[in-house]
PDB file of N, CA and C in Angstrom:
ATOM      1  N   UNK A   1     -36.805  -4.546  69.252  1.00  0.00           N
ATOM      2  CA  UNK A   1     -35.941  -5.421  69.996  1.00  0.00           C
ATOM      3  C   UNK A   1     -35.853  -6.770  69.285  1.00  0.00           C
ATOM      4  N   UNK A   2     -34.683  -7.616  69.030  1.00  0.00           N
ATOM      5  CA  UNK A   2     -33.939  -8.331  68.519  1.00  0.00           C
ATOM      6  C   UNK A   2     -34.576  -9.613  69.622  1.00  0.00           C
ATOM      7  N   UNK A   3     -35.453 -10.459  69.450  1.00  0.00           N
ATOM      8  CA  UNK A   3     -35.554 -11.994  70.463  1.00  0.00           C
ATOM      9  C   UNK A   3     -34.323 -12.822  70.345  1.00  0.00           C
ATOM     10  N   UNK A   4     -34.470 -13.382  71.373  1.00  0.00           N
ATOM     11  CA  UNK A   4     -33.040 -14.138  71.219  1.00  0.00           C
ATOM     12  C   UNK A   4     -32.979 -15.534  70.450  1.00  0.00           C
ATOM     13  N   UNK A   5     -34.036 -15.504  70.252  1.00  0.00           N
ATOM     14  CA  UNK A   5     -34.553 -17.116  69.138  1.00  0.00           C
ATOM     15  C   UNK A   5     -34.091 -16.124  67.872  1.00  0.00           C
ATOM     16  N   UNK A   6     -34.313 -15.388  67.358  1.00  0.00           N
ATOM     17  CA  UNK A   6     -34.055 -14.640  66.577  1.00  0.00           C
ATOM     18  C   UNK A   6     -32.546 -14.369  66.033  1.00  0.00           C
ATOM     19  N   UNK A   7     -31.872 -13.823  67.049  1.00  0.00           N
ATOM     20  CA  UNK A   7     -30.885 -13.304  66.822  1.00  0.00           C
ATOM     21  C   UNK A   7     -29.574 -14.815  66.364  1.00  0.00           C
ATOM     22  N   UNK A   8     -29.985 -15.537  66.807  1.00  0.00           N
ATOM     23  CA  UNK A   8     -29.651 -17.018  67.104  1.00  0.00           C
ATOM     24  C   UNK A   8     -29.340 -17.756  65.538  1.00  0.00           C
ATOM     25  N   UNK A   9     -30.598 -17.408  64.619  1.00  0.00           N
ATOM     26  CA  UNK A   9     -31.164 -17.586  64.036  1.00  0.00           C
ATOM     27  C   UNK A   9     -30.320 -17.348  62.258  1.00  0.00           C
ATOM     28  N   UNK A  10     -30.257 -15.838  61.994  1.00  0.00           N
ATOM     29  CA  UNK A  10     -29.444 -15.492  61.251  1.00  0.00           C
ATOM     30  C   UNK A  10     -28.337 -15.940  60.783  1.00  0.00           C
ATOM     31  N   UNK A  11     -27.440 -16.468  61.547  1.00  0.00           N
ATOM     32  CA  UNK A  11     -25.839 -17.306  61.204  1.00  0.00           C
ATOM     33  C   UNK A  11     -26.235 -18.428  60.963  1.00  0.00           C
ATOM     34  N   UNK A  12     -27.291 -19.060  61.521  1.00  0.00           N
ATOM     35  CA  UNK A  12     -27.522 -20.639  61.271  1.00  0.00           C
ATOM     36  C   UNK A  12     -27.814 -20.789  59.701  1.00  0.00           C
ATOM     37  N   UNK A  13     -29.135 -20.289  59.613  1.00  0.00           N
ATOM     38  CA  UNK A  13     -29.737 -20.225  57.801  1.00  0.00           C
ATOM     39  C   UNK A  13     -28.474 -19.698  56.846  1.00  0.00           C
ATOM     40  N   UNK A  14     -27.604 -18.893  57.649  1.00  0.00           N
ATOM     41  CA  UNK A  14     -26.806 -18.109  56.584  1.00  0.00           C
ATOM     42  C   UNK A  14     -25.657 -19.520  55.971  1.00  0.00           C
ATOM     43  N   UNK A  15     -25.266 -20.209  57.074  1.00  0.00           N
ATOM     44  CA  UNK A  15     -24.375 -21.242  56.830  1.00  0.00           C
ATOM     45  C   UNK A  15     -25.137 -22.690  56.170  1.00  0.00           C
ATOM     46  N   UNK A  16     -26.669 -22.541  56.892  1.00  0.00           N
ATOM     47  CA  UNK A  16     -27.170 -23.768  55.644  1.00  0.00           C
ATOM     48  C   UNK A  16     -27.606 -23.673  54.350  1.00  0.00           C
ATOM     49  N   UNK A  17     -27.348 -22.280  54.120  1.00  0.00           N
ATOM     50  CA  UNK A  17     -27.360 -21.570  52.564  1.00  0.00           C
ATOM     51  C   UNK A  17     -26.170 -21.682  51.601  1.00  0.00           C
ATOM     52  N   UNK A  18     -24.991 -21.884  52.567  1.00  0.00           N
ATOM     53  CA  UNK A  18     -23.759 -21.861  51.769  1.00  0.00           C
ATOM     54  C   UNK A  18     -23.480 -23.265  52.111  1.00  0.00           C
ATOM     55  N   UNK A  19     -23.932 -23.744  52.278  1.00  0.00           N
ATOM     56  CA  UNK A  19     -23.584 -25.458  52.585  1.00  0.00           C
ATOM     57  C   UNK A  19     -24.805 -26.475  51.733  1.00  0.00           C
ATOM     58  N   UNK A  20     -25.715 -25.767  51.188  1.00  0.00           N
ATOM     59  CA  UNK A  20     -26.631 -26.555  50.408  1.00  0.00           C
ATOM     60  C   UNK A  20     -26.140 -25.706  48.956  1.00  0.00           C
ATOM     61  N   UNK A  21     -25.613 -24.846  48.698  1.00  0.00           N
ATOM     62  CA  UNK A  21     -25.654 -24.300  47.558  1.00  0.00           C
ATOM     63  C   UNK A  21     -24.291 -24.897  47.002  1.00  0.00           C
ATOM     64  N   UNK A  22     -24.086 -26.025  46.910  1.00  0.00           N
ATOM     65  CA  UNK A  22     -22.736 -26.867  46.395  1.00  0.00           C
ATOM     66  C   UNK A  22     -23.208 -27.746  45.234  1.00  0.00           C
ATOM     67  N   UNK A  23     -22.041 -28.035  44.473  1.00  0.00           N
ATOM     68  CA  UNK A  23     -22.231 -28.523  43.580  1.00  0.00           C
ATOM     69  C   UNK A  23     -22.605 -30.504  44.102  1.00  0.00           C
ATOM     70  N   UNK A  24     -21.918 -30.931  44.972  1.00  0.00           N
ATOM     71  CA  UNK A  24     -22.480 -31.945  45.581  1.00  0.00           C
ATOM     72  C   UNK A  24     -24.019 -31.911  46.359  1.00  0.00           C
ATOM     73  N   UNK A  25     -24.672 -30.713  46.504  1.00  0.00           N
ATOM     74  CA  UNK A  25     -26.179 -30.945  46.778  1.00  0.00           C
ATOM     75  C   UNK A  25     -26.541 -30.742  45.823  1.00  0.00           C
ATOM     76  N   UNK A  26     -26.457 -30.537  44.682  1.00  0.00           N
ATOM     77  CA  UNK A  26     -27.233 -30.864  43.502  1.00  0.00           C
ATOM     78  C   UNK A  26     -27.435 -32.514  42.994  1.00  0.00           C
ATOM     79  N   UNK A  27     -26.235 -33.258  43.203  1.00  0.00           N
ATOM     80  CA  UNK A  27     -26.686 -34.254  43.006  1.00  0.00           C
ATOM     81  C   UNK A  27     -27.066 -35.415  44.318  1.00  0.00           C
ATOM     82  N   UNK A  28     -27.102 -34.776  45.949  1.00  0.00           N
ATOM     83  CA  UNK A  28     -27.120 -35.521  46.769  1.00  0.00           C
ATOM     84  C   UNK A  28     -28.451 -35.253  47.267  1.00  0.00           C
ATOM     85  N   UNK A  29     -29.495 -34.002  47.134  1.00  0.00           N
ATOM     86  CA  UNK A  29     -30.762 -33.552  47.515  1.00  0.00           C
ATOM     87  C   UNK A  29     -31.636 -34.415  46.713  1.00  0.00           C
ATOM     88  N   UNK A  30     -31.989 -34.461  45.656  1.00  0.00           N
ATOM     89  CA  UNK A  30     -32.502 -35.482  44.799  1.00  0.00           C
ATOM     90  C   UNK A  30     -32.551 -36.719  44.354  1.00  0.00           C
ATOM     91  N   UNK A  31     -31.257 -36.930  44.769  1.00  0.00           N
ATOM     92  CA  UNK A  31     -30.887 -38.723  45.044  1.00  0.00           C
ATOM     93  C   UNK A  31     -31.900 -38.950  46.521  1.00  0.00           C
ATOM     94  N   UNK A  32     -31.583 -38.018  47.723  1.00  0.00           N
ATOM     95  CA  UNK A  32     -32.352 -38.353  49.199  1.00  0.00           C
ATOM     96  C   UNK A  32     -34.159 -38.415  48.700  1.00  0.00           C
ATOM     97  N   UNK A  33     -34.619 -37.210  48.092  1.00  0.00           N
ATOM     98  CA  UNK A  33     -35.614 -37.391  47.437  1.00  0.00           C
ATOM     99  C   UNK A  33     -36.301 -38.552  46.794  1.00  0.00           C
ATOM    100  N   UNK A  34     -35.957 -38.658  46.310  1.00  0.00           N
ATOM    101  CA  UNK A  34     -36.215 -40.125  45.070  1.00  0.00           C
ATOM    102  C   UNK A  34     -36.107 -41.361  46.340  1.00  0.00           C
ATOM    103  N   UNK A  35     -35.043 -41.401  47.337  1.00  0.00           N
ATOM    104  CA  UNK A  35     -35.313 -42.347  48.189  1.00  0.00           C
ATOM    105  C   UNK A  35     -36.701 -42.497  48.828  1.00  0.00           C
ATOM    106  N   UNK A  36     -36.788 -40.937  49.351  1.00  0.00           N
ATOM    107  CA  UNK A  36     -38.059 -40.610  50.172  1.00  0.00           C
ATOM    108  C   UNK A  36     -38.839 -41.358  49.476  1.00  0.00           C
ATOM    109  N   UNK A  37     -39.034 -40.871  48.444  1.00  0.00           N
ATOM    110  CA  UNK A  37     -40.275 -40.974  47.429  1.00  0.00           C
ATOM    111  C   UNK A  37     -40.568 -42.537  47.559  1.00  0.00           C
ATOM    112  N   UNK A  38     -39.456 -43.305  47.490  1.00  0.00           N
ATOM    113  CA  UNK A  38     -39.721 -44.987  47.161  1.00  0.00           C
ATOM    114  C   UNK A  38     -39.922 -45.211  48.730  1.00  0.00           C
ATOM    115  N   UNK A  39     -38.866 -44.936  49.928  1.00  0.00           N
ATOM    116  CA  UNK A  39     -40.039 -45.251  51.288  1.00  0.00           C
ATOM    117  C   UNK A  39     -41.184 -44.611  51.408  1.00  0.00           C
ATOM    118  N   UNK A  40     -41.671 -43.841  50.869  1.00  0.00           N
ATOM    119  CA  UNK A  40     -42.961 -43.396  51.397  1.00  0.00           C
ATOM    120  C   UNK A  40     -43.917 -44.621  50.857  1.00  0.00           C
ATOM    121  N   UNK A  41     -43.713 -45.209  49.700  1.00  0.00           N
ATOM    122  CA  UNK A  41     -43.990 -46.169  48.594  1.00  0.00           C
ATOM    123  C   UNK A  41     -43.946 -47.619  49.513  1.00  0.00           C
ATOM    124  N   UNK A  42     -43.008 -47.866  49.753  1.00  0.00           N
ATOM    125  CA  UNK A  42     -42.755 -48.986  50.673  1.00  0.00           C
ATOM    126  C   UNK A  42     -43.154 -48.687  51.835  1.00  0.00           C
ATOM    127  N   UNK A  43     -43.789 -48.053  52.550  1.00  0.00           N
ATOM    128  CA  UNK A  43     -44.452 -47.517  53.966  1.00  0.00           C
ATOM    129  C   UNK A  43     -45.716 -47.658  53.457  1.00  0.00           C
ATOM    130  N   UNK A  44     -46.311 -47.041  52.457  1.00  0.00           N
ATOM    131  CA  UNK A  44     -48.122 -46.986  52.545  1.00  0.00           C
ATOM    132  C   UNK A  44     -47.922 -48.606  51.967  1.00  0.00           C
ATOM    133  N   UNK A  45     -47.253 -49.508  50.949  1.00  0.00           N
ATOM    134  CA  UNK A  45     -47.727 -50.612  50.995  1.00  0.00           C
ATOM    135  C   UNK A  45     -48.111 -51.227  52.361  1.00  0.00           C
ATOM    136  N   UNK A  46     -46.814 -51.580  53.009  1.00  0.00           N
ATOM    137  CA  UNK A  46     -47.525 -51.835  53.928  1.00  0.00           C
ATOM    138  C   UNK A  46     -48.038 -51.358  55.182  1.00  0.00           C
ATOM    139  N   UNK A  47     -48.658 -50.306  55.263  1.00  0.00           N
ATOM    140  CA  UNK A  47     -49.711 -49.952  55.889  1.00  0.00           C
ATOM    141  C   UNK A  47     -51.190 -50.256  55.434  1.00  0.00           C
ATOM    142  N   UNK A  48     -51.212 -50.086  54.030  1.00  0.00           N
ATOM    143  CA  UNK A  48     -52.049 -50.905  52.931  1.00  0.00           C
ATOM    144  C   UNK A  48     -52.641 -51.845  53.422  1.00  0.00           C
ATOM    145  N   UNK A  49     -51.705 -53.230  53.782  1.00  0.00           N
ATOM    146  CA  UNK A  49     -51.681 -54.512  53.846  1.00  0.00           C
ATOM    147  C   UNK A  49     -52.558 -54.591  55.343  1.00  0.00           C
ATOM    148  N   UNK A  50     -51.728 -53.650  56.323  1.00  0.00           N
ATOM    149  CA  UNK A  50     -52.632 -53.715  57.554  1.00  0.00           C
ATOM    150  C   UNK A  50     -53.772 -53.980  57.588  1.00  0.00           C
ATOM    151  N   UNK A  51     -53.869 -52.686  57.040  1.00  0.00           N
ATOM    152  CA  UNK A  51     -55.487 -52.092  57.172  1.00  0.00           C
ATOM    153  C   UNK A  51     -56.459 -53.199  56.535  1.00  0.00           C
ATOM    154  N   UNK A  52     -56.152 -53.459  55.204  1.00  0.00           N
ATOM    155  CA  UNK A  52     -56.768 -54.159  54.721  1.00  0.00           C
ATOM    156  C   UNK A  52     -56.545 -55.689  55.608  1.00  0.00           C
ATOM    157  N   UNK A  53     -55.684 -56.444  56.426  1.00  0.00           N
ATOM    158  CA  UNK A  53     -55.770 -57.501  57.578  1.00  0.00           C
ATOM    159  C   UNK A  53     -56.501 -57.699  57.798  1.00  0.00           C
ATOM    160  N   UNK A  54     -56.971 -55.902  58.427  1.00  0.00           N
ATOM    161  CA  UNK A  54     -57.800 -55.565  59.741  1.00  0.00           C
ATOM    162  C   UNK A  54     -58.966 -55.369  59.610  1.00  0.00           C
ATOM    163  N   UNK A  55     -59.172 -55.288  58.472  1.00  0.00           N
ATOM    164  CA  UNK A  55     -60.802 -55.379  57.866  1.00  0.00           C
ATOM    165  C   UNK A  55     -61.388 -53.706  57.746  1.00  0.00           C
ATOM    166  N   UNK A  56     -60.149 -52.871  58.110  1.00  0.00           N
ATOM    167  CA  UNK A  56     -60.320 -51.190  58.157  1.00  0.00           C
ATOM    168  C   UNK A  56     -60.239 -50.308  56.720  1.00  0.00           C
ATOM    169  N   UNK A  57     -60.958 -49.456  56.453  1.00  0.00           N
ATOM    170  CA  UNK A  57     -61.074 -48.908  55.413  1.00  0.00           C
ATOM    171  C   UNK A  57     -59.477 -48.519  55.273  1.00  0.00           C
ATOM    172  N   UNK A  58     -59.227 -48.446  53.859  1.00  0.00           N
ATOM    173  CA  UNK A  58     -57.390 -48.198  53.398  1.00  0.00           C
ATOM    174  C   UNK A  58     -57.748 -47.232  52.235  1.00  0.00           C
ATOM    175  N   UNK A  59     -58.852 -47.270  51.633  1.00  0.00           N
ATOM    176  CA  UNK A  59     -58.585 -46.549  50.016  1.00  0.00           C
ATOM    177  C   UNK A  59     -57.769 -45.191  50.570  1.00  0.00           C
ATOM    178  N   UNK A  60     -57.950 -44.182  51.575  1.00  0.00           N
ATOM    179  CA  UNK A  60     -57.911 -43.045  51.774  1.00  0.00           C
ATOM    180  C   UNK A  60     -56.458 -43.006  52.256  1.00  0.00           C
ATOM    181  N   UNK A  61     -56.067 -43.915  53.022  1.00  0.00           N
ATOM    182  CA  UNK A  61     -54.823 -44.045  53.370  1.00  0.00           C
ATOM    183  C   UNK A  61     -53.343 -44.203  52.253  1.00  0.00           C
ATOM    184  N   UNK A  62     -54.314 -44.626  51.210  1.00  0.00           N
ATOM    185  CA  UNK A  62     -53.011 -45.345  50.193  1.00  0.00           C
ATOM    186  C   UNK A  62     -53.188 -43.777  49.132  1.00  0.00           C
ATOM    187  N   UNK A  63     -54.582 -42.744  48.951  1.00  0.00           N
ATOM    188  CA  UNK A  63     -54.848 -42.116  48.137  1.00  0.00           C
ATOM    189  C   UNK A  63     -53.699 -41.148  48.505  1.00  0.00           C
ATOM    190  N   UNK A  64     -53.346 -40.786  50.255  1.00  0.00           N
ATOM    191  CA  UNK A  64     -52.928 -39.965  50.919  1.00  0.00           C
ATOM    192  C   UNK A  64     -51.328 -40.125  50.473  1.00  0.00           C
ATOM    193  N   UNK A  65     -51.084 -41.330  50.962  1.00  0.00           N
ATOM    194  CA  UNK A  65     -49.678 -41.863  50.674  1.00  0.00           C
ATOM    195  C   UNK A  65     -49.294 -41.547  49.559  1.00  0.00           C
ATOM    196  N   UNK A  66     -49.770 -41.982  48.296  1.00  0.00           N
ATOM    197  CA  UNK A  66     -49.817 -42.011  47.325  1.00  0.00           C
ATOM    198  C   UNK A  66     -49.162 -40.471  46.890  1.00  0.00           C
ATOM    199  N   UNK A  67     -50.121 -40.121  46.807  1.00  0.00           N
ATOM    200  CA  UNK A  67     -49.928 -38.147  46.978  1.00  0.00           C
ATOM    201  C   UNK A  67     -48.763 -37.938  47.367  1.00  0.00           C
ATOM    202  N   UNK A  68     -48.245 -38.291  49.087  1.00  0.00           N
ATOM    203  CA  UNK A  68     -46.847 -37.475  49.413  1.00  0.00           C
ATOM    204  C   UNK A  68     -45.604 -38.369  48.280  1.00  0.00           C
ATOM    205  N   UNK A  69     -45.919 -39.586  47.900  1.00  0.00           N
ATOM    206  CA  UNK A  69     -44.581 -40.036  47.280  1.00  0.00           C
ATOM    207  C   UNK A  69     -44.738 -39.472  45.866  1.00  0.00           C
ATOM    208  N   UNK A  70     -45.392 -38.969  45.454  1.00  0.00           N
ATOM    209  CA  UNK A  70     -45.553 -38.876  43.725  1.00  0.00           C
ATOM    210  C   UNK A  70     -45.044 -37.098  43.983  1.00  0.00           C
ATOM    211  N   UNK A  71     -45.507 -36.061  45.308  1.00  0.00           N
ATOM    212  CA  UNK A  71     -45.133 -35.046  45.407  1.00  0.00           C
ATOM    213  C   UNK A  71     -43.087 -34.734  45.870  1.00  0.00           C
ATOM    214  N   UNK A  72     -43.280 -35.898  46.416  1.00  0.00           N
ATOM    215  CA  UNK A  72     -41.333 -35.975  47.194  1.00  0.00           C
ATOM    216  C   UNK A  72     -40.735 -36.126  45.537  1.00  0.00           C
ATOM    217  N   UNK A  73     -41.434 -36.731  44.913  1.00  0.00           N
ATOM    218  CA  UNK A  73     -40.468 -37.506  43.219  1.00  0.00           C
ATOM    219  C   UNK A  73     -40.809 -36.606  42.557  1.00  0.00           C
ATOM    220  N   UNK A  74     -41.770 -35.377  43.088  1.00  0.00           N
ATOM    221  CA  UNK A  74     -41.346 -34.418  41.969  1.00  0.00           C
ATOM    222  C   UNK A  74     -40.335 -33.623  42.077  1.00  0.00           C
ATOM    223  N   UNK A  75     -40.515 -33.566  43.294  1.00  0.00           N
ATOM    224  CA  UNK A  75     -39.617 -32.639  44.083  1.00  0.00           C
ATOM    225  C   UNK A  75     -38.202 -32.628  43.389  1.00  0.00           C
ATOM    226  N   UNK A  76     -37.654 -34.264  42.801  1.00  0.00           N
ATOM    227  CA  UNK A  76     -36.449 -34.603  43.071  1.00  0.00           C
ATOM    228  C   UNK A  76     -36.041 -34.208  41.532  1.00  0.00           C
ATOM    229  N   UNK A  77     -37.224 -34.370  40.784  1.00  0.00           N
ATOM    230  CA  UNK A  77     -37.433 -34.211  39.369  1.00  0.00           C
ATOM    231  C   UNK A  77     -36.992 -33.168  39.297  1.00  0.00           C
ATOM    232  N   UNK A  78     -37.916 -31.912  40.002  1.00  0.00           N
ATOM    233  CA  UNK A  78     -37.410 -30.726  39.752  1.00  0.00           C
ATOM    234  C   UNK A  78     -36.169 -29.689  40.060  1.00  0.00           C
ATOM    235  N   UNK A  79     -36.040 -30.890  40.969  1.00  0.00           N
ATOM    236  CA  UNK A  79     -34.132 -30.172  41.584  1.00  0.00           C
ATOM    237  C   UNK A  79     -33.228 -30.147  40.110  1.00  0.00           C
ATOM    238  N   UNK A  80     -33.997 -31.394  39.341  1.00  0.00           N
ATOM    239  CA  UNK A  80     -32.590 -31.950  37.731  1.00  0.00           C
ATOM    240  C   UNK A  80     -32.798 -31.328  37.255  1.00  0.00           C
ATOM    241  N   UNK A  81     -33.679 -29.491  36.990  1.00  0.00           N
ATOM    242  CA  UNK A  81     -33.615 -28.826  36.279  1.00  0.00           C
ATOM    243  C   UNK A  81     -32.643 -27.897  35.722  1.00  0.00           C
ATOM    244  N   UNK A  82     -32.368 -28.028  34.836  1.00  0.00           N
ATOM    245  CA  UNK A  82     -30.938 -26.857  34.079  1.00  0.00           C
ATOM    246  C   UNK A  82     -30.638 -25.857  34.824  1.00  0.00           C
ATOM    247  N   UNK A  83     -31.498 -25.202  34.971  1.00  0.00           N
ATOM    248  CA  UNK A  83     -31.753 -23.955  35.888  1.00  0.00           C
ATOM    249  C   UNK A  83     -30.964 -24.121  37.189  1.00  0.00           C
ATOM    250  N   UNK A  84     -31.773 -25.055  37.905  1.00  0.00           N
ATOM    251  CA  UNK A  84     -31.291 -25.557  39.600  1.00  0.00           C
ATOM    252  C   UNK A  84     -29.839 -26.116  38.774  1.00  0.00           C
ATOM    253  N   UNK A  85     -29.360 -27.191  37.899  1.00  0.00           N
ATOM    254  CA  UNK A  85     -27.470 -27.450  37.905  1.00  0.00           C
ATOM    255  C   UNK A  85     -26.875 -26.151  37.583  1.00  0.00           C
ATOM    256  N   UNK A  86     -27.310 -25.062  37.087  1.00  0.00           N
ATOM    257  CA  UNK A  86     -26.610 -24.255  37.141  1.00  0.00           C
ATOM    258  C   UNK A  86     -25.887 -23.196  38.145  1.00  0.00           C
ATOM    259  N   UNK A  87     -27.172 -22.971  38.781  1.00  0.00           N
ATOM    260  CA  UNK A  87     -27.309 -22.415  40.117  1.00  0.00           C
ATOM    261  C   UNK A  87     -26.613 -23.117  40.722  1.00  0.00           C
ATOM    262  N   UNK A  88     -26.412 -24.053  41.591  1.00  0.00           N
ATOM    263  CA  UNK A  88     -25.476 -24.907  42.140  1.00  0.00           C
ATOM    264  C   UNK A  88     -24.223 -25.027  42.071  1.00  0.00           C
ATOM    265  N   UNK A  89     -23.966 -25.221  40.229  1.00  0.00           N
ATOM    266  CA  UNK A  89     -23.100 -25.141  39.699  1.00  0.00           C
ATOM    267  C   UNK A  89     -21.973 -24.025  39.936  1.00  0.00           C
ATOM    268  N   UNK A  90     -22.570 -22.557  40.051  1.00  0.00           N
ATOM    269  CA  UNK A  90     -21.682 -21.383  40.714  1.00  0.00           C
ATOM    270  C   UNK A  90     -21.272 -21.613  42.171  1.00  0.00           C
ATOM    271  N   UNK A  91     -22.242 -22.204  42.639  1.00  0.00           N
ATOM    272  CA  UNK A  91     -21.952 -22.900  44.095  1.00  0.00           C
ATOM    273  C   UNK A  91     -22.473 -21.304  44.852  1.00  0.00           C
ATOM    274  N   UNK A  92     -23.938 -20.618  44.047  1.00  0.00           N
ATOM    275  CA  UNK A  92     -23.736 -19.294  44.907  1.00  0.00           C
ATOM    276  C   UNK A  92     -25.500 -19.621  45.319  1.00  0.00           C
ATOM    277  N   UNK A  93     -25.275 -19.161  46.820  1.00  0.00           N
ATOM    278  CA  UNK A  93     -26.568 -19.418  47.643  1.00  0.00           C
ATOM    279  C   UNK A  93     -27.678 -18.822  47.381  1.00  0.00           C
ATOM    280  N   UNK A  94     -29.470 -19.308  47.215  1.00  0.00           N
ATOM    281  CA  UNK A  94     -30.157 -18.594  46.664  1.00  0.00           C
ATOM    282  C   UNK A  94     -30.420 -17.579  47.428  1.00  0.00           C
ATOM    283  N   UNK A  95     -30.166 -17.005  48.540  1.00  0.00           N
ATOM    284  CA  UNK A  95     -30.613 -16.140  49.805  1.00  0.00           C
ATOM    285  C   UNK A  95     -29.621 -15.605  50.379  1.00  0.00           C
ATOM    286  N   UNK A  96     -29.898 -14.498  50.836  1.00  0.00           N
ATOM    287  CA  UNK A  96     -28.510 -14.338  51.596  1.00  0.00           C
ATOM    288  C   UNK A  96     -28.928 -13.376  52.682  1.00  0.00           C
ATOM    289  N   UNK A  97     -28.447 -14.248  54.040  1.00  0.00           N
ATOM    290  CA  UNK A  97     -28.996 -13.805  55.073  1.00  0.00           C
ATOM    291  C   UNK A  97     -28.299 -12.584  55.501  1.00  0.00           C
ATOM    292  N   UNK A  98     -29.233 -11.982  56.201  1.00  0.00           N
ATOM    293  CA  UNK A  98     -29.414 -10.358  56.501  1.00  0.00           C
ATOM    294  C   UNK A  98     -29.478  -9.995  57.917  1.00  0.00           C
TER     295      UNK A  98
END
């Protein structure tokens, strides 16, 4: 039996497959990325700054931070791969819902 969260489900992914697989999300996913990457950057500074105010341990906080923005900027890195503009480039979706 088919749940109805389920069944629901199928047309949605199928249309955000053919709507991310454009030649404009190749260059608009990685531009958002690279943003992330610099607020996450501008968020742990100052959270940084808090902590350290407040007289509260920060190393772990900024190590943490640190981590998700250097992981979002790879992210964005790796979208500019030949591979990924090409793919895009056909404008054909990596999945295709079933």
């Amino acid at each position: 039996m088919i749940f109805p969260s389920e069944r629901g489900a199928g047309p949605v992914l199928g249309q955000t497959n053919r709507a991310l697989a454009r030649p404009w999300a190749a260059r608009l996913v990685p531009l958002c990325l690279a943003a992330g990457s610099l607020e996450w950057v501008r968020a742990g500074f100052g959270l940084v700054q808090q902590r350290i105010a407040q007289g509260e341990p920060w190393a772990r906080l900024a190590v943490i931070l640190g981590a998700v923005a250097l992981v979002t900027a790879a992210s964005a890195w790796l979208l500019r791969s030949p591979r990924l503009r090409a793919h895009f480039a056909r404008g054909t979706a990596p999945f295709h819902a079933v």
